[in-house]
PDB file of N, CA and C in Angstrom:
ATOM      1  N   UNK A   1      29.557  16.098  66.341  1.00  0.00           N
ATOM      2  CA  UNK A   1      28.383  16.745  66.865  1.00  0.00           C
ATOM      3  C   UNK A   1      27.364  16.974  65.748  1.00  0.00           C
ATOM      4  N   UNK A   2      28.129  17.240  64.631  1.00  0.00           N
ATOM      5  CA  UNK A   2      27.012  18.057  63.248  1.00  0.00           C
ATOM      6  C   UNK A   2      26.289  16.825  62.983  1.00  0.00           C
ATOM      7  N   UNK A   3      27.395  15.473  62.686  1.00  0.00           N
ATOM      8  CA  UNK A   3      26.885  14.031  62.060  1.00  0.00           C
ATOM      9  C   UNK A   3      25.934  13.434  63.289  1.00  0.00           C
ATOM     10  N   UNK A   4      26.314  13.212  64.663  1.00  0.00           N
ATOM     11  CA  UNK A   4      25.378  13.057  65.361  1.00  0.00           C
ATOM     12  C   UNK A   4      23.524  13.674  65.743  1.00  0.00           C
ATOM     13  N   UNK A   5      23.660  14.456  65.017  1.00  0.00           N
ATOM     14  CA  UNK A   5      22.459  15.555  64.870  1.00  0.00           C
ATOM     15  C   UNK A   5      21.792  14.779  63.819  1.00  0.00           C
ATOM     16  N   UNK A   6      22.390  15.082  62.615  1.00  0.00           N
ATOM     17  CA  UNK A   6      21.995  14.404  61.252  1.00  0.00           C
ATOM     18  C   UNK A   6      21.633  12.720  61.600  1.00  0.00           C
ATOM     19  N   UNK A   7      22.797  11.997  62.172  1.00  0.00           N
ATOM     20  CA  UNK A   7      22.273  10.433  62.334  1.00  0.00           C
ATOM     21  C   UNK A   7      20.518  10.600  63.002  1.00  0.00           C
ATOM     22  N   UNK A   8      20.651  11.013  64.402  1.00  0.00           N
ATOM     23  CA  UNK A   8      19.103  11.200  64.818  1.00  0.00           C
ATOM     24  C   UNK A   8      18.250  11.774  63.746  1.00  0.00           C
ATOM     25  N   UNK A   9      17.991  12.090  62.968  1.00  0.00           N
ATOM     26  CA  UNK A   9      17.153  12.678  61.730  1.00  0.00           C
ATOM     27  C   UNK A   9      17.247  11.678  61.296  1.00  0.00           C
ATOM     28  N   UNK A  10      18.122  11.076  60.759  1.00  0.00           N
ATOM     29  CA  UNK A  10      17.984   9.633  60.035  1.00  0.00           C
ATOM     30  C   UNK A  10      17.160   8.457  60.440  1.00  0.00           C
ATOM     31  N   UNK A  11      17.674   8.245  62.087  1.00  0.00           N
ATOM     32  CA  UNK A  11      17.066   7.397  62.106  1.00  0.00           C
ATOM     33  C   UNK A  11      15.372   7.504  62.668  1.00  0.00           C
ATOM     34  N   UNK A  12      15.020   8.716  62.786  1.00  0.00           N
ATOM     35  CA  UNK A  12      13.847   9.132  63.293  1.00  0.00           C
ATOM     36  C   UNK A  12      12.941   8.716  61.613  1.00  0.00           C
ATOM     37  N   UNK A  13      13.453   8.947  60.682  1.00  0.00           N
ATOM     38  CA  UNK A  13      12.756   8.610  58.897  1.00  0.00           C
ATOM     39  C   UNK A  13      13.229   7.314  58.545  1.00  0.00           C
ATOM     40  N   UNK A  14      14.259   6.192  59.291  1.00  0.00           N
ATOM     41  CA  UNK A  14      14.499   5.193  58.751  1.00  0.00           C
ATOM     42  C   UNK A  14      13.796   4.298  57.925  1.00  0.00           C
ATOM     43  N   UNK A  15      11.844   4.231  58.717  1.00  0.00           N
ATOM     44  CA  UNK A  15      10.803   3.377  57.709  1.00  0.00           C
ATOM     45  C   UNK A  15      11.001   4.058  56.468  1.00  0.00           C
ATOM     46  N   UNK A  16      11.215   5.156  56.268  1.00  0.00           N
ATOM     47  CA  UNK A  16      10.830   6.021  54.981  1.00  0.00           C
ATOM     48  C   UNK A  16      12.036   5.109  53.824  1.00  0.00           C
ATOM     49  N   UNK A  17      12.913   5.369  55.077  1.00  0.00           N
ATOM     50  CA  UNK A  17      14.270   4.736  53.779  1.00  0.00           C
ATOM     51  C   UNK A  17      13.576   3.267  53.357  1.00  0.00           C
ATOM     52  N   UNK A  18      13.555   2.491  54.432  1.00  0.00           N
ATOM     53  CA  UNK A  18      13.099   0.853  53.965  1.00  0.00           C
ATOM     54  C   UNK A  18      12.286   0.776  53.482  1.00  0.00           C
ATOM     55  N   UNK A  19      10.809   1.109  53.282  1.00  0.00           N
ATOM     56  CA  UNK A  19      10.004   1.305  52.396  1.00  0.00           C
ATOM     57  C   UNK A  19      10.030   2.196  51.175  1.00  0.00           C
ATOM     58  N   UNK A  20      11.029   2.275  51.084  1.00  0.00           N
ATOM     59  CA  UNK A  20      11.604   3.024  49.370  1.00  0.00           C
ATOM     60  C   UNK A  20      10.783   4.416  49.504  1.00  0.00           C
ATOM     61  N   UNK A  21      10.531   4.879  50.284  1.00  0.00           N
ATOM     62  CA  UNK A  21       9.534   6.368  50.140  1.00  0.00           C
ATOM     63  C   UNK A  21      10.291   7.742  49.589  1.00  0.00           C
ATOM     64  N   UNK A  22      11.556   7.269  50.532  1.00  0.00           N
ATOM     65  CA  UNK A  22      12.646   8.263  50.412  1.00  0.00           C
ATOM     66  C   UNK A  22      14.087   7.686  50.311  1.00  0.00           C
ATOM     67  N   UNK A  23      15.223   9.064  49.870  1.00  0.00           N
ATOM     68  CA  UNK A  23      16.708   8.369  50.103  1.00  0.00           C
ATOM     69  C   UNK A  23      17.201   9.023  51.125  1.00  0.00           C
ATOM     70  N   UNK A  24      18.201   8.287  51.850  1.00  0.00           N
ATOM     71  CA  UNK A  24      18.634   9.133  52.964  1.00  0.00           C
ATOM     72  C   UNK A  24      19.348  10.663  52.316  1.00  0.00           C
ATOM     73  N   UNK A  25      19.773  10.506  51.080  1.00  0.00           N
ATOM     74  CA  UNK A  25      20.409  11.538  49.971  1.00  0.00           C
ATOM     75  C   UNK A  25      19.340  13.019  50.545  1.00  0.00           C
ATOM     76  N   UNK A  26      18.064  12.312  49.888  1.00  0.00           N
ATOM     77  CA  UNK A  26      16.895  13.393  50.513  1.00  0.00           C
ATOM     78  C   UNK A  26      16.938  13.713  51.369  1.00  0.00           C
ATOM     79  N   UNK A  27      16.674  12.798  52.223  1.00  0.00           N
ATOM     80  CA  UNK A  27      16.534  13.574  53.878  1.00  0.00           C
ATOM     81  C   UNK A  27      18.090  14.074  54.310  1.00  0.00           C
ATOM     82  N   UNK A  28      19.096  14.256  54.186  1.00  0.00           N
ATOM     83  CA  UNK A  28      19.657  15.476  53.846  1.00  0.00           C
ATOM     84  C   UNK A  28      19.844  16.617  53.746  1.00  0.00           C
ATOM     85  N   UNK A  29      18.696  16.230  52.389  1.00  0.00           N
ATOM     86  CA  UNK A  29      18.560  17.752  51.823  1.00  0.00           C
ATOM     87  C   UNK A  29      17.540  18.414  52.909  1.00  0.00           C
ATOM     88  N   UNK A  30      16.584  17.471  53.297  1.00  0.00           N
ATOM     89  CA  UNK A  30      15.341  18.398  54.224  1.00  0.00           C
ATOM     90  C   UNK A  30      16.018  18.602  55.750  1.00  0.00           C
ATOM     91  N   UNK A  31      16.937  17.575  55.666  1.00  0.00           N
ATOM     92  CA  UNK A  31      17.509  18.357  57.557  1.00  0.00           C
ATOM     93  C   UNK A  31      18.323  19.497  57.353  1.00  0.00           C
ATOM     94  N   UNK A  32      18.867  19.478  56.271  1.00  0.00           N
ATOM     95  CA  UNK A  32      19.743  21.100  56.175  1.00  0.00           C
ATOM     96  C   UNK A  32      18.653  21.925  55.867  1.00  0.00           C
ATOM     97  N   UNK A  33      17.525  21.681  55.191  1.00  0.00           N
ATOM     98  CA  UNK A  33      16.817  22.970  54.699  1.00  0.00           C
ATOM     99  C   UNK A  33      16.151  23.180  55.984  1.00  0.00           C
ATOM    100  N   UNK A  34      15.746  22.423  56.737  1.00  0.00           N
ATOM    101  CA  UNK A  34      15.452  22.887  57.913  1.00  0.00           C
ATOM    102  C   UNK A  34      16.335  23.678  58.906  1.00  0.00           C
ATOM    103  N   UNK A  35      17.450  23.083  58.895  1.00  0.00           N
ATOM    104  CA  UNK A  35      18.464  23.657  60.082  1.00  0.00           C
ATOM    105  C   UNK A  35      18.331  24.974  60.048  1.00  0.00           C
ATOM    106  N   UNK A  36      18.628  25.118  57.649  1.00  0.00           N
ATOM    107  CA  UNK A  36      18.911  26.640  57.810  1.00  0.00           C
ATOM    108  C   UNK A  36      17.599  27.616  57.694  1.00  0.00           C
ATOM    109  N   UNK A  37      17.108  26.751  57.720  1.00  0.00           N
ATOM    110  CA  UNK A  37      15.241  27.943  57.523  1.00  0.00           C
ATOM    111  C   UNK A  37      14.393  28.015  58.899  1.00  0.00           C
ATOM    112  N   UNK A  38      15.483  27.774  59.733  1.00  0.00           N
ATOM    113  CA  UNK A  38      14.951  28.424  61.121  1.00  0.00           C
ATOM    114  C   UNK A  38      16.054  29.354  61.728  1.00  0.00           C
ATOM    115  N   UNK A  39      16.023  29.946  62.798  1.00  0.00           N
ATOM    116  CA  UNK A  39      17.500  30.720  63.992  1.00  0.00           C
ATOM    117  C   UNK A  39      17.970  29.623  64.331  1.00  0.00           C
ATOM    118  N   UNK A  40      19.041  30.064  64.506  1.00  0.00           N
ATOM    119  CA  UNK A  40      20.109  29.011  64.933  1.00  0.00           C
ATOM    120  C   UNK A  40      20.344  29.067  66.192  1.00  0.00           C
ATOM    121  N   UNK A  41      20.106  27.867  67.053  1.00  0.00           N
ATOM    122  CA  UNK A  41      19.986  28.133  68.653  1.00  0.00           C
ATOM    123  C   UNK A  41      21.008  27.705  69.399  1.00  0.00           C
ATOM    124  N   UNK A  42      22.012  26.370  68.306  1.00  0.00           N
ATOM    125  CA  UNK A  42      23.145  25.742  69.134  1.00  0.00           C
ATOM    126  C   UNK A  42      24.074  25.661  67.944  1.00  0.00           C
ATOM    127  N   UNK A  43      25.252  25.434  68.546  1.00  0.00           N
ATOM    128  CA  UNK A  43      26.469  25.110  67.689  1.00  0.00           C
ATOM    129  C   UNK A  43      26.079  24.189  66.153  1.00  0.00           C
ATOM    130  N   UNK A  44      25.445  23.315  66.532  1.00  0.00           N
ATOM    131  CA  UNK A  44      25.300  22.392  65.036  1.00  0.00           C
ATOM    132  C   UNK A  44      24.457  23.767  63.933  1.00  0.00           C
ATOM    133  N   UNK A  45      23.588  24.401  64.269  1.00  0.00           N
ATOM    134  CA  UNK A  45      23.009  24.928  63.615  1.00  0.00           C
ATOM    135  C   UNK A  45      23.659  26.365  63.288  1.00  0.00           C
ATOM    136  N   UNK A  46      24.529  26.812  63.884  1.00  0.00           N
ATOM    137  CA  UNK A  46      25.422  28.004  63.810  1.00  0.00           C
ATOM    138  C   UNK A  46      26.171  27.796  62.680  1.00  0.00           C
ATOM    139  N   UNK A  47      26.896  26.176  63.221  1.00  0.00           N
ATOM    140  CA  UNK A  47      28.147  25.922  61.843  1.00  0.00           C
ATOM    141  C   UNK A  47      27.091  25.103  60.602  1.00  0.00           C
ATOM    142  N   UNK A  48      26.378  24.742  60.415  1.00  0.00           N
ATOM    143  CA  UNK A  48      25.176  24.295  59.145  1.00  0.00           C
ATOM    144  C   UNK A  48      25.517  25.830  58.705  1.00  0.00           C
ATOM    145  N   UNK A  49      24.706  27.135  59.132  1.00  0.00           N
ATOM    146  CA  UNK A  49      24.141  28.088  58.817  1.00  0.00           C
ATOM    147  C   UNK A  49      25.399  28.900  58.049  1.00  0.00           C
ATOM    148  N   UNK A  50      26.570  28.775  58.811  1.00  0.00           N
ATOM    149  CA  UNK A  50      27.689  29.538  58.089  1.00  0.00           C
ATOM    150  C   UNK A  50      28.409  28.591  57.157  1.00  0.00           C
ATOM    151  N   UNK A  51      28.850  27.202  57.269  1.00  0.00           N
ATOM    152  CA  UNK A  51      29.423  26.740  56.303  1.00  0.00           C
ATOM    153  C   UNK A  51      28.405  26.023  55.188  1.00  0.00           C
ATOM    154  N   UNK A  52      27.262  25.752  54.911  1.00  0.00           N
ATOM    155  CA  UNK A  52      26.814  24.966  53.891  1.00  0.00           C
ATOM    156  C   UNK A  52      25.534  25.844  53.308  1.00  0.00           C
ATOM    157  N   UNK A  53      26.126  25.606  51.898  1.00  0.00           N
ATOM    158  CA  UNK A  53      24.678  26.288  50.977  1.00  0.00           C
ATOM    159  C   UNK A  53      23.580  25.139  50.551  1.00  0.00           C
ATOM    160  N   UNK A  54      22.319  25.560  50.360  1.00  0.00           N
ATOM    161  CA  UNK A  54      21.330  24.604  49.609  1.00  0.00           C
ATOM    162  C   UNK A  54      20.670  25.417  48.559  1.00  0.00           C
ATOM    163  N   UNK A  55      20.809  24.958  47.174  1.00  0.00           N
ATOM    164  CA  UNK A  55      19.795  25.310  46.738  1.00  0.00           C
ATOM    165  C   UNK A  55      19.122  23.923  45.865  1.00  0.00           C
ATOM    166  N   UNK A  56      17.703  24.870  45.503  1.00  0.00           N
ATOM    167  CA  UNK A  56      16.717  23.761  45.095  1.00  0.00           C
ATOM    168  C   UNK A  56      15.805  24.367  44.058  1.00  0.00           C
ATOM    169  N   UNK A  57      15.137  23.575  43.140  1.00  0.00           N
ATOM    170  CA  UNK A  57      14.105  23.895  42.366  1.00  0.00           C
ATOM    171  C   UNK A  57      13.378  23.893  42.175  1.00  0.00           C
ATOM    172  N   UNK A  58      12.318  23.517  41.324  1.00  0.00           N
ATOM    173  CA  UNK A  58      10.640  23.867  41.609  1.00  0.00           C
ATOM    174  C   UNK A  58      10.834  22.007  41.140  1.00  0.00           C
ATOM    175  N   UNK A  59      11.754  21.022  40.827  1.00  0.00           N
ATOM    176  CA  UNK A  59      11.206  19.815  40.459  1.00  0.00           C
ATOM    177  C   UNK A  59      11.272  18.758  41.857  1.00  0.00           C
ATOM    178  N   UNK A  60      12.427  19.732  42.580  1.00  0.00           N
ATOM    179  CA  UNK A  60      12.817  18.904  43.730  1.00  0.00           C
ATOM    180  C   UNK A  60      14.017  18.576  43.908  1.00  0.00           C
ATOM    181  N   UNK A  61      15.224  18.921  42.945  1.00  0.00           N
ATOM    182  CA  UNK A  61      16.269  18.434  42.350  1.00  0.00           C
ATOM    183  C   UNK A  61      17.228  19.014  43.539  1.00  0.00           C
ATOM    184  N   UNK A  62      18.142  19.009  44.002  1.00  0.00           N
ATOM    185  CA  UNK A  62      18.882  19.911  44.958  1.00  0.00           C
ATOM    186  C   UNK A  62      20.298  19.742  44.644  1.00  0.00           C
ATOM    187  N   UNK A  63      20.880  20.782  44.813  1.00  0.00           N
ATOM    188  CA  UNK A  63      22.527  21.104  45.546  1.00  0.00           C
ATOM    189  C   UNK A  63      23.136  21.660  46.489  1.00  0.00           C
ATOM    190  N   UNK A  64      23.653  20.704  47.187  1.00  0.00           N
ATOM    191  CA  UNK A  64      24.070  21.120  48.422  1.00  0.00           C
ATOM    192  C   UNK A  64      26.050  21.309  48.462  1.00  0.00           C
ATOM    193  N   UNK A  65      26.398  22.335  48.601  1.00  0.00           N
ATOM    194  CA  UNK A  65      28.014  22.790  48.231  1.00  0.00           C
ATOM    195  C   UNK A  65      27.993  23.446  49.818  1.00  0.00           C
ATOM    196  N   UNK A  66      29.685  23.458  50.394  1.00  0.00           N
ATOM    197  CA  UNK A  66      30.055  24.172  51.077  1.00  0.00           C
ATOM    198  C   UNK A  66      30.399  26.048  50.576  1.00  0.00           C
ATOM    199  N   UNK A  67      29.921  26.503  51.608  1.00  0.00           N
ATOM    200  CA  UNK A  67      30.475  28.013  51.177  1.00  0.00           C
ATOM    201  C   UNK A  67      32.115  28.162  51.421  1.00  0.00           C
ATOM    202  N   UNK A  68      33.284  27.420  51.874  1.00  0.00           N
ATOM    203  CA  UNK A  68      34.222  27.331  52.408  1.00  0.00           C
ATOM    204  C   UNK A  68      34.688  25.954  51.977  1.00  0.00           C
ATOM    205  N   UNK A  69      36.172  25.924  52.345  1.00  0.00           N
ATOM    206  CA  UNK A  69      36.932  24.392  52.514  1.00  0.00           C
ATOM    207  C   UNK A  69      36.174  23.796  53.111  1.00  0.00           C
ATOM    208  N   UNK A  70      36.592  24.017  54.500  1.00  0.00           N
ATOM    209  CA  UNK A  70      35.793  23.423  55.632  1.00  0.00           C
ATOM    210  C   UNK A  70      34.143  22.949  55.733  1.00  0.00           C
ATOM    211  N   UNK A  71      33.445  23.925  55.251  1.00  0.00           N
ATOM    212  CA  UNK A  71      32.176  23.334  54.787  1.00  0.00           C
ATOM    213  C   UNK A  71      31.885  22.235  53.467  1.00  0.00           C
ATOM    214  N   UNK A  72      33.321  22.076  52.917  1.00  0.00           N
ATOM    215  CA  UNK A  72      32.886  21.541  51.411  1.00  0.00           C
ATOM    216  C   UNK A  72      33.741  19.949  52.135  1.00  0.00           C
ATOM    217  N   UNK A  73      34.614  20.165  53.173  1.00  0.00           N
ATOM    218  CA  UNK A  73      34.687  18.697  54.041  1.00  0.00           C
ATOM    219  C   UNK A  73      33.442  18.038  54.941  1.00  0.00           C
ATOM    220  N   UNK A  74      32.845  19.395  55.492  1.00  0.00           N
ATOM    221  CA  UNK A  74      30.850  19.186  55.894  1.00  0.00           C
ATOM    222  C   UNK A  74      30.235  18.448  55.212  1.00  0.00           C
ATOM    223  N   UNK A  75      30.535  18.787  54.034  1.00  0.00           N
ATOM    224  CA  UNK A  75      29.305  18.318  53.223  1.00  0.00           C
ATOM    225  C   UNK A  75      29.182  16.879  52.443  1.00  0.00           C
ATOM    226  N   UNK A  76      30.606  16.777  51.990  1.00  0.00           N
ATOM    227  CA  UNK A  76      31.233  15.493  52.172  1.00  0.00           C
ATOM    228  C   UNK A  76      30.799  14.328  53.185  1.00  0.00           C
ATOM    229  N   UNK A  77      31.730  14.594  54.459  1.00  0.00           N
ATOM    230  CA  UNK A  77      31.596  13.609  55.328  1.00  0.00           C
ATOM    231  C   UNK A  77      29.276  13.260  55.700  1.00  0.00           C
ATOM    232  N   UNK A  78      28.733  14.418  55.408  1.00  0.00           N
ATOM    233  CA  UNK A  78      27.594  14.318  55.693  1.00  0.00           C
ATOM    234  C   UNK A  78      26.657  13.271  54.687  1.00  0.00           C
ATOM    235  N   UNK A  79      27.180  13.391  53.138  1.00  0.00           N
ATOM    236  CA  UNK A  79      27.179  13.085  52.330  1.00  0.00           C
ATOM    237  C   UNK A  79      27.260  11.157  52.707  1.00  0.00           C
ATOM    238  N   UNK A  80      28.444  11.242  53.106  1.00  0.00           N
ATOM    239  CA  UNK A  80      29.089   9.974  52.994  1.00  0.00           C
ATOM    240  C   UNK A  80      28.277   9.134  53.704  1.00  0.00           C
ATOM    241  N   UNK A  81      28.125   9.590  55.105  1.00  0.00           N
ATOM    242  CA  UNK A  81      27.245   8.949  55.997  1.00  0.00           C
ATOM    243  C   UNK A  81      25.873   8.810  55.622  1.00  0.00           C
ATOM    244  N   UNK A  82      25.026   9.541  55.236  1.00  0.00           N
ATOM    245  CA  UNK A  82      24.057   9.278  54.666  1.00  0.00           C
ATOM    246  C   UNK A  82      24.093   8.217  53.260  1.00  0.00           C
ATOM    247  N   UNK A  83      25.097   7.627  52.676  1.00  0.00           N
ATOM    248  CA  UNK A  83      24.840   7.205  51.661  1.00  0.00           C
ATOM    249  C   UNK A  83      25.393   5.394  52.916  1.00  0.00           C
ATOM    250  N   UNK A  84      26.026   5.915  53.449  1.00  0.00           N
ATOM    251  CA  UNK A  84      26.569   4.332  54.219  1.00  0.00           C
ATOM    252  C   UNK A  84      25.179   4.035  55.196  1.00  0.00           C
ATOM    253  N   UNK A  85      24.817   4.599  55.653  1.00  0.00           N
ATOM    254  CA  UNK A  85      23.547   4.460  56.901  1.00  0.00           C
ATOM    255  C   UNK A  85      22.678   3.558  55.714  1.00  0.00           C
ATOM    256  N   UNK A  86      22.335   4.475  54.483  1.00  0.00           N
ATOM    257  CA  UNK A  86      20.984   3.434  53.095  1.00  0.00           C
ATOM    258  C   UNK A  86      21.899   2.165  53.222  1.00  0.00           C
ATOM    259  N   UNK A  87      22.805   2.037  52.608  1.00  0.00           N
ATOM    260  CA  UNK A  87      23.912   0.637  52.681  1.00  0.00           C
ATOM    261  C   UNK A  87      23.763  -0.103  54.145  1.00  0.00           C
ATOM    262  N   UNK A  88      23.830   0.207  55.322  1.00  0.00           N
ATOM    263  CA  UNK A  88      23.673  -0.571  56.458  1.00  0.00           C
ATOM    264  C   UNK A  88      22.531  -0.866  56.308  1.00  0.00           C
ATOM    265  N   UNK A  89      21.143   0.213  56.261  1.00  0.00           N
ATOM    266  CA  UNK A  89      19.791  -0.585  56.539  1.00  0.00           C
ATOM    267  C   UNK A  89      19.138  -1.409  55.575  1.00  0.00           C
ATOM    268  N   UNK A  90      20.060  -1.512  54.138  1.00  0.00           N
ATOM    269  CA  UNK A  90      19.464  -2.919  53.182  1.00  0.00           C
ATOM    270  C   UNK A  90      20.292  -3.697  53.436  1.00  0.00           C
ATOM    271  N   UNK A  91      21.762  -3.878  54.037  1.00  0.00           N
ATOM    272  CA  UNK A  91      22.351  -4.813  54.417  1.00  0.00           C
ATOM    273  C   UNK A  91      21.726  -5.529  55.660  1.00  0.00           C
ATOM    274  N   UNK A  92      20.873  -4.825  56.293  1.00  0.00           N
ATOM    275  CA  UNK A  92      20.244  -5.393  57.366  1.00  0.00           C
ATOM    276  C   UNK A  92      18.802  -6.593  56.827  1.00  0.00           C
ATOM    277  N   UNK A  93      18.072  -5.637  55.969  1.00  0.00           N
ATOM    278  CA  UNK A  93      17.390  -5.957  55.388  1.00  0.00           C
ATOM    279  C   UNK A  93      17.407  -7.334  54.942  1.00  0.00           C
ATOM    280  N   UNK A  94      18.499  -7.613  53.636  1.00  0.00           N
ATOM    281  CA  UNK A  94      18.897  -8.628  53.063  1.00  0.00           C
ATOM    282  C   UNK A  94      19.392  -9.340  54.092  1.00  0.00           C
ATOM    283  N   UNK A  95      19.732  -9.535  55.475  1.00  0.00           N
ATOM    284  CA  UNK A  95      20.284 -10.370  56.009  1.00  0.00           C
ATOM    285  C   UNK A  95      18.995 -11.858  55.840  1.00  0.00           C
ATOM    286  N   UNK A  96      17.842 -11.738  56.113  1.00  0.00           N
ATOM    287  CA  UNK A  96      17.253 -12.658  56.411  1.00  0.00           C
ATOM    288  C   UNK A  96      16.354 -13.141  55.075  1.00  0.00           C
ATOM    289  N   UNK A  97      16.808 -12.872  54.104  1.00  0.00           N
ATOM    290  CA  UNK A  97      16.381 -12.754  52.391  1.00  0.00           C
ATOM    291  C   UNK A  97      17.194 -13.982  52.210  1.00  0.00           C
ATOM    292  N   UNK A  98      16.400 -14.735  51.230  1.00  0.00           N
ATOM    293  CA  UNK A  98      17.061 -16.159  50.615  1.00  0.00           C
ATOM    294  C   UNK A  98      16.900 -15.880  48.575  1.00  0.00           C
ATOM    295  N   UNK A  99      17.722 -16.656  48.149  1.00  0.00           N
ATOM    296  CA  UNK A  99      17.650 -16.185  46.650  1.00  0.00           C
ATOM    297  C   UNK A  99      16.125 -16.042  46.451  1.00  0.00           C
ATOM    298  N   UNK A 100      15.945 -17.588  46.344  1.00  0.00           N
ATOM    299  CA  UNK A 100      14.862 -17.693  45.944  1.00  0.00           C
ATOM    300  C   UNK A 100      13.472 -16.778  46.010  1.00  0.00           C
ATOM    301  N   UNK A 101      13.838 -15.682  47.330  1.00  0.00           N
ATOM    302  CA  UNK A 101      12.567 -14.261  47.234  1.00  0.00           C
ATOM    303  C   UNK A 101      12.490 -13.732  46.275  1.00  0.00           C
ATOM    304  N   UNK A 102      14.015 -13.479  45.595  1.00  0.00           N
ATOM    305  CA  UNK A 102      13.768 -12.629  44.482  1.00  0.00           C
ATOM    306  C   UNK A 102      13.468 -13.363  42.916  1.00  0.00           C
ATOM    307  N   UNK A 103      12.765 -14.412  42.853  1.00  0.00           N
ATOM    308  CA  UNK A 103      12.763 -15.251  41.711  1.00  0.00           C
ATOM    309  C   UNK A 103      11.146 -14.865  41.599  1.00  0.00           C
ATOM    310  N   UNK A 104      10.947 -14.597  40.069  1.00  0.00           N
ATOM    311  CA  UNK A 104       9.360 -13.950  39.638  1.00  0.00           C
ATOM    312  C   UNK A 104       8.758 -14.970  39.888  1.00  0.00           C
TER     313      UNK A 104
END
């Protein structure tokens, strides 16, 4: 339910990923800072709000840790998927890429 929440965020910014604007790493960080910088109205945002911390700095830099086991398996599996989703959409990418594109 939590990762299904997060995938739709993903793929709602996907141009962002393919046009190098952003990493899905980032957007991440901005769907949790969102989740938790509003009330929490449904289950995904109840368990965000109690199991996962964010903090951040004035450069942009972030850490995101569970407050708990269970949140520090959250954060993980959230982690993971966001780094496999960047991996699927340049594997998509490169499907129709021949060497020779990348030759100066």
């Amino acid at each position: 339910m939590i990762l299904k929440a997060f995938s739709i965020y993903l793929q709602k910014h996907k141009e962002e990923i393919i046009n190098s604007r952003t990493t899905a790493t980032k957007l991440l960080c901005n769907w949790i800072r969102l989740v938790i910088n509003k009330n929490p109205k449904n289950h995904v945002d109840k368990i965000v709000h109690k199991e996962i911390m964010l903090a951040e700095n004035k450069v942009g830099d972030f850490l995101i840790t569970g407050k708990s086991e269970s949140g520090r398996v959250l954060v993980k599996a959230l982690y993971n998927y966001a780094l496999s989703y960047e991996h699927y959409l340049l594997s998509k990418w490169l499907n129709d890429k021949l060497p020779e594109d990348f030759t100066g």
